[in-house]
Protein backbone atom coordinates (compact mmCIF):
# COMPACT_ATOMS: atom_id res chain seq x y z
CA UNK A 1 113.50 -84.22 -1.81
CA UNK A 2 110.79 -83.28 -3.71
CA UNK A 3 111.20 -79.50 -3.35
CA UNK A 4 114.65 -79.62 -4.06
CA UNK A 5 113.40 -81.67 -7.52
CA UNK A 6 110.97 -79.19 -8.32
CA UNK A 7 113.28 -76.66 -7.51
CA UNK A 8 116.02 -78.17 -9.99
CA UNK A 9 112.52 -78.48 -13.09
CA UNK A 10 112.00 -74.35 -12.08
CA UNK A 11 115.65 -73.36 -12.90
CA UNK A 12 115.81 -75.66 -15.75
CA UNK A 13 112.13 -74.23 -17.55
CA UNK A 14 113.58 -70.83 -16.73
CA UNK A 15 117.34 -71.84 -18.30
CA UNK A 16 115.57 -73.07 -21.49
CA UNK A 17 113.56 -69.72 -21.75
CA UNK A 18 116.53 -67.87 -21.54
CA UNK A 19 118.13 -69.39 -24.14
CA UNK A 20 115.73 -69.52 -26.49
CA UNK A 21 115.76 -65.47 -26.54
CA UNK A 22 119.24 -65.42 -27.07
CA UNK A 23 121.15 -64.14 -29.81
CA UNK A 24 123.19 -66.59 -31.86
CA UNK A 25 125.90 -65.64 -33.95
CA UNK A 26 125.28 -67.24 -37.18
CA UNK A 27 128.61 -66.71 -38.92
CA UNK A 28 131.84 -67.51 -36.32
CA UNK A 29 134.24 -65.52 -37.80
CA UNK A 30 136.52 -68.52 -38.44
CA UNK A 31 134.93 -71.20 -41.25
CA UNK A 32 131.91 -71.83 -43.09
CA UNK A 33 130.89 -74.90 -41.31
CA UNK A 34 127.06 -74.13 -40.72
CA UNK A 35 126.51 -73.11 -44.18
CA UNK A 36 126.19 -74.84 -47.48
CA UNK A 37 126.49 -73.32 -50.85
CA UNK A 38 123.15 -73.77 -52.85
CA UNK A 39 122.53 -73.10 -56.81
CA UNK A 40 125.00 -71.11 -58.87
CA UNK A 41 129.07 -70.51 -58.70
CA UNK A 42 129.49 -67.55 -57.49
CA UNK A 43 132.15 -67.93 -54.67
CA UNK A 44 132.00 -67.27 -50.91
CA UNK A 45 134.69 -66.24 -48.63
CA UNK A 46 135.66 -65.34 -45.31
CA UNK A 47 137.11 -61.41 -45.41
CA UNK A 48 138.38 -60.52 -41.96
CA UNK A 49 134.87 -60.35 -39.51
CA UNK A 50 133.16 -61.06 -42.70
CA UNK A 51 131.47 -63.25 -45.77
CA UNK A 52 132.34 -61.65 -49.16
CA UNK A 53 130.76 -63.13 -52.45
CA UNK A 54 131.97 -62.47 -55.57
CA UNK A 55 130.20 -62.71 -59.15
CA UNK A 56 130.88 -65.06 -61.44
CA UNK A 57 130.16 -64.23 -64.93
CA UNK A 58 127.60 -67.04 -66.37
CA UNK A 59 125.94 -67.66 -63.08
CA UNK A 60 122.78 -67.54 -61.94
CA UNK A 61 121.94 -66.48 -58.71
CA UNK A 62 123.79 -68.55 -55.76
CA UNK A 63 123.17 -68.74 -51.83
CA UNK A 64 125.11 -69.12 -49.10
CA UNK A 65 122.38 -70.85 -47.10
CA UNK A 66 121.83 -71.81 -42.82
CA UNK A 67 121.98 -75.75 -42.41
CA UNK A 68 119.76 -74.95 -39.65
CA UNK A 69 116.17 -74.04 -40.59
CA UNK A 70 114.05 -70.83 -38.51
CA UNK A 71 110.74 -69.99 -38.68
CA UNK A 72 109.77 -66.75 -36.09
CA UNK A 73 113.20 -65.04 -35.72
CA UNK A 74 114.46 -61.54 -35.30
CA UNK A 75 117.67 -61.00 -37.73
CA UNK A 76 120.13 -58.37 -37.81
CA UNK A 77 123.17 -58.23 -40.03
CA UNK A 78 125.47 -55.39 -41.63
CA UNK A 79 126.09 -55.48 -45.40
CA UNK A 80 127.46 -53.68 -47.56
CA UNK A 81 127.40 -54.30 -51.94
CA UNK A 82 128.90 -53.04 -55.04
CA UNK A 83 126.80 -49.98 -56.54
CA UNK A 84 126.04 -52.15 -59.82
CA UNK A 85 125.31 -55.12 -57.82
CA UNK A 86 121.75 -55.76 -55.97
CA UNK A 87 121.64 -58.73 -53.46
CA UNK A 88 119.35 -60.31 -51.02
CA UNK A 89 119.23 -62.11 -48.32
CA UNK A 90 116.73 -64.93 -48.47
CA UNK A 91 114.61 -66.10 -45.01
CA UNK A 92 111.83 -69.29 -44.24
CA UNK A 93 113.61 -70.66 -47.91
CA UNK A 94 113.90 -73.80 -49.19
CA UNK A 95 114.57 -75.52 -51.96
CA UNK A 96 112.94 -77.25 -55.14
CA UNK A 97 112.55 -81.32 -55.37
CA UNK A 98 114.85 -82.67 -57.71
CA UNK A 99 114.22 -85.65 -59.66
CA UNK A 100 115.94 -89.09 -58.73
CA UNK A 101 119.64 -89.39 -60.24
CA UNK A 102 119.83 -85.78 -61.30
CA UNK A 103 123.52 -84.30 -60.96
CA UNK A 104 121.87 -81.47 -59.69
CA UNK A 105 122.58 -81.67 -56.00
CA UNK A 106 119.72 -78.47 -54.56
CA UNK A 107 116.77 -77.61 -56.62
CA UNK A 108 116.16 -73.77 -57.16
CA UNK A 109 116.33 -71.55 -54.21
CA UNK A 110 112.35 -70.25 -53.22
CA UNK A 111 111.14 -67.99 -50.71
CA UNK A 112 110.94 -64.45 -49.30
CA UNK A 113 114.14 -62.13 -49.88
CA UNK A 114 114.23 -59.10 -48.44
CA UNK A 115 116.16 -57.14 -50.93
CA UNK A 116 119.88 -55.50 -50.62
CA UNK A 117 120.59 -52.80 -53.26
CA UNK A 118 122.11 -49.26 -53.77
CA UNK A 119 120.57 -46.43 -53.38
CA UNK A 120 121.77 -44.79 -56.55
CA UNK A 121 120.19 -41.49 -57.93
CA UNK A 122 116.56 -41.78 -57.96
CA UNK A 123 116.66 -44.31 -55.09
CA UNK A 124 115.59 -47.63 -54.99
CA UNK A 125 113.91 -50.96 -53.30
CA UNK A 126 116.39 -52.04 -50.82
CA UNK A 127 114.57 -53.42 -47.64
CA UNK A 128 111.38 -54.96 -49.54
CA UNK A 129 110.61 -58.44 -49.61
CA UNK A 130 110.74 -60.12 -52.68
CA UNK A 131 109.02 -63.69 -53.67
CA UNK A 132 112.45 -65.28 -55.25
CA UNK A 133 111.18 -68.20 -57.67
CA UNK A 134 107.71 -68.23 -56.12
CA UNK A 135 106.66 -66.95 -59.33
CA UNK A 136 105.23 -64.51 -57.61
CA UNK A 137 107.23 -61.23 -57.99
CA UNK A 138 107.43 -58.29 -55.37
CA UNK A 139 105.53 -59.74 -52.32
CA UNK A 140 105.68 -56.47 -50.87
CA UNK A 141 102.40 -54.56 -52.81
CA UNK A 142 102.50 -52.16 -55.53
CA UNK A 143 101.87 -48.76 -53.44
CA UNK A 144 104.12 -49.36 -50.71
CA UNK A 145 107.17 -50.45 -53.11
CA UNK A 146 108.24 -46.85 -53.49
CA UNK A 147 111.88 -45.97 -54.07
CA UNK A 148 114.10 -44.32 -51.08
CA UNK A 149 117.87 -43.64 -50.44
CA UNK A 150 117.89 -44.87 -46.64
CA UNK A 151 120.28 -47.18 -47.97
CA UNK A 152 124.35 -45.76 -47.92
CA UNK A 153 125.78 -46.40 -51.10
CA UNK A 154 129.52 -47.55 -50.73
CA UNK A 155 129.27 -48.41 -47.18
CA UNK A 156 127.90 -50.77 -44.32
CA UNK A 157 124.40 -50.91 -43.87
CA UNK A 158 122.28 -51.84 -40.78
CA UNK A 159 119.65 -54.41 -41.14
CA UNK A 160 116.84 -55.89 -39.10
CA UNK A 161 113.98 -58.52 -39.81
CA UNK A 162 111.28 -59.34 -37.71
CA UNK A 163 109.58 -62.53 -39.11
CA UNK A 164 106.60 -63.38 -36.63
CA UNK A 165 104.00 -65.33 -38.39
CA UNK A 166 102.55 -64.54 -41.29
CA UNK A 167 104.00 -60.58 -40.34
CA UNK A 168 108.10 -59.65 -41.70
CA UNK A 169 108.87 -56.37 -40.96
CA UNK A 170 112.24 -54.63 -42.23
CA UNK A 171 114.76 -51.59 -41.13
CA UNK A 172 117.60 -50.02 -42.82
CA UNK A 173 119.57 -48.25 -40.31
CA UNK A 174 117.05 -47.51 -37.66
CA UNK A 175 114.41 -46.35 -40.43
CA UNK A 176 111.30 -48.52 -40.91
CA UNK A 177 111.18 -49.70 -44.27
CA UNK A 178 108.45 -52.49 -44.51
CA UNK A 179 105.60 -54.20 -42.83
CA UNK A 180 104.10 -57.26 -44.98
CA UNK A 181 101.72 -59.63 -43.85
CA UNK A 182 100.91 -62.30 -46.27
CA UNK A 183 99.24 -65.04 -45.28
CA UNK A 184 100.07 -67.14 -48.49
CA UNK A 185 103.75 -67.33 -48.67
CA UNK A 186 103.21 -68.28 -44.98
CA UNK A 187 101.76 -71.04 -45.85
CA UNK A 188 104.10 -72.19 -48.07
CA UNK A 189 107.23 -71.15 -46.43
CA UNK A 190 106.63 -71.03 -42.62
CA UNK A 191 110.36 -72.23 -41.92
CA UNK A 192 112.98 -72.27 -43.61
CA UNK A 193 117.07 -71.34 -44.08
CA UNK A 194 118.89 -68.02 -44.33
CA UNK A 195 120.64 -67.22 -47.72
CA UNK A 196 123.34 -65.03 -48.28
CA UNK A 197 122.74 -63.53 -52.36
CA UNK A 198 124.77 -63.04 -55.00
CA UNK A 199 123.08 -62.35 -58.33
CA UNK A 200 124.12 -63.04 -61.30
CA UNK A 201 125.00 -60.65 -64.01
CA UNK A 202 125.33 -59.47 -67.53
CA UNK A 203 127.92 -60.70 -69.52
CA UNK A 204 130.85 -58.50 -69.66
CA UNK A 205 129.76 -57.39 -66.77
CA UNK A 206 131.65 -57.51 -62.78
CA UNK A 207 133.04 -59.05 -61.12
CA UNK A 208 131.51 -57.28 -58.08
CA UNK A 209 131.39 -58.48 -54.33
CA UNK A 210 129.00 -57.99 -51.45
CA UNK A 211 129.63 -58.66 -48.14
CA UNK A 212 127.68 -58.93 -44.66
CA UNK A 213 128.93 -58.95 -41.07
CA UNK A 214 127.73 -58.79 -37.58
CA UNK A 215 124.68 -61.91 -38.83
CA UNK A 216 123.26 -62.70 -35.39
CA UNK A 217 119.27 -64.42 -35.15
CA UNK A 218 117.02 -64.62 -32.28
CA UNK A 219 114.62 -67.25 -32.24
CA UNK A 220 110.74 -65.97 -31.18
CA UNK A 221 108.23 -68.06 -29.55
């Protein structure tokens, strides 16, 4: 009896370790169920195998954020965005207090976004992480932020994060784009959701859309 117990604790450590490397699927191709729309009024919707948001003039930025909260994670995810639009996609964020009573329902959107934008001419940042409300800026430092064009204007990019501690590293189709290691927004934002971006923008300006597909996350130890 007792090594057929043990034997039953074995397979079910090894079970659990399986699963926690396993890639999830964080959008199910059918609703919006495990995500909740935080800040602004732009508008999310489900286009075919994907999540398409659309500007909406007046807006500020708005998220399309995880219920679920991750802290070391690999994330990959296919987007593509209008050439006069830049997006994001925020990770480890969370959101501002709000005082008691206020109408406001989520307090402004904070944390590391590693940046979605087009290419254009003379290149530009797409694949750096950003500090979004941390008052902070670029988190990624001045001499590495140098433009490129790895990103394909007009069509679907390939994106991976790597967020292991205090380290998030970045691709845009296969190339490396960015290593950061930053000990102080670590602190602060250890854990936290996944936010889909759409900016706001000038008046008279849009509407444009951006859209990702193929979001899967694997949890690290």
């Amino acid at each position: 009896m007792k090594r057929f117990a043990l034997s039953i604790v074995l397979a079910f450590t090894v079970s659990a370790s399986l699963s926690a490397d396993e890639w999830v699927n964080l959008f199910n191709g059918k609703n919006l169920d495990n995500w909740i729309q935080k800040n602004g009024t732009a508008t999310y919707r489900i286009d075919g195998d994907a999540i398409t948001g659309k500007t909406n003039e007046g807006s500020p930025n708005s998220f399309l954020c995880t219920k679920k909260l991750y802290g070391d994670f690999e994330l990959e995810f296919e987007v593509k965005v209008a050439n006069e639009l830049n997006s994001g996609v925020q990770i480890r964020s969370q959101t501002k207090e709000v005082p008691e009573g206020s109408k406001i329902k989520f307090g402004r959107v904070n944390g590391p976004q590693v940046e979605i934008e087009a290419s254009g001419a003379k290149g530009a940042e797409a694949g750096y992480v950003y500090g979004e409300a941390t008052g902070r800026g670029w988190l990624t430092t001045p001499e590495r932020l140098k433009p490129h064009k790895h990103f394909k204007d007009g069509e679907w990019n390939q994106f991976r994060i790597v967020a292991k501690g205090p380290k998030i590293e970045t691709w845009i189709n296969g190339q490396h784009i960015e290593t950061l290691v930053d000990e102080a927004i670590y602190k602060t934002h250890a854990k936290g959701f996944i936010g889909l971006q759409v900016h706001g923008i000038r008046k008279g300006t849009g509407p444009y859309e951006v859209s990702w597909k193929n979001i899967k996350l694997k949890e690290l130890k």
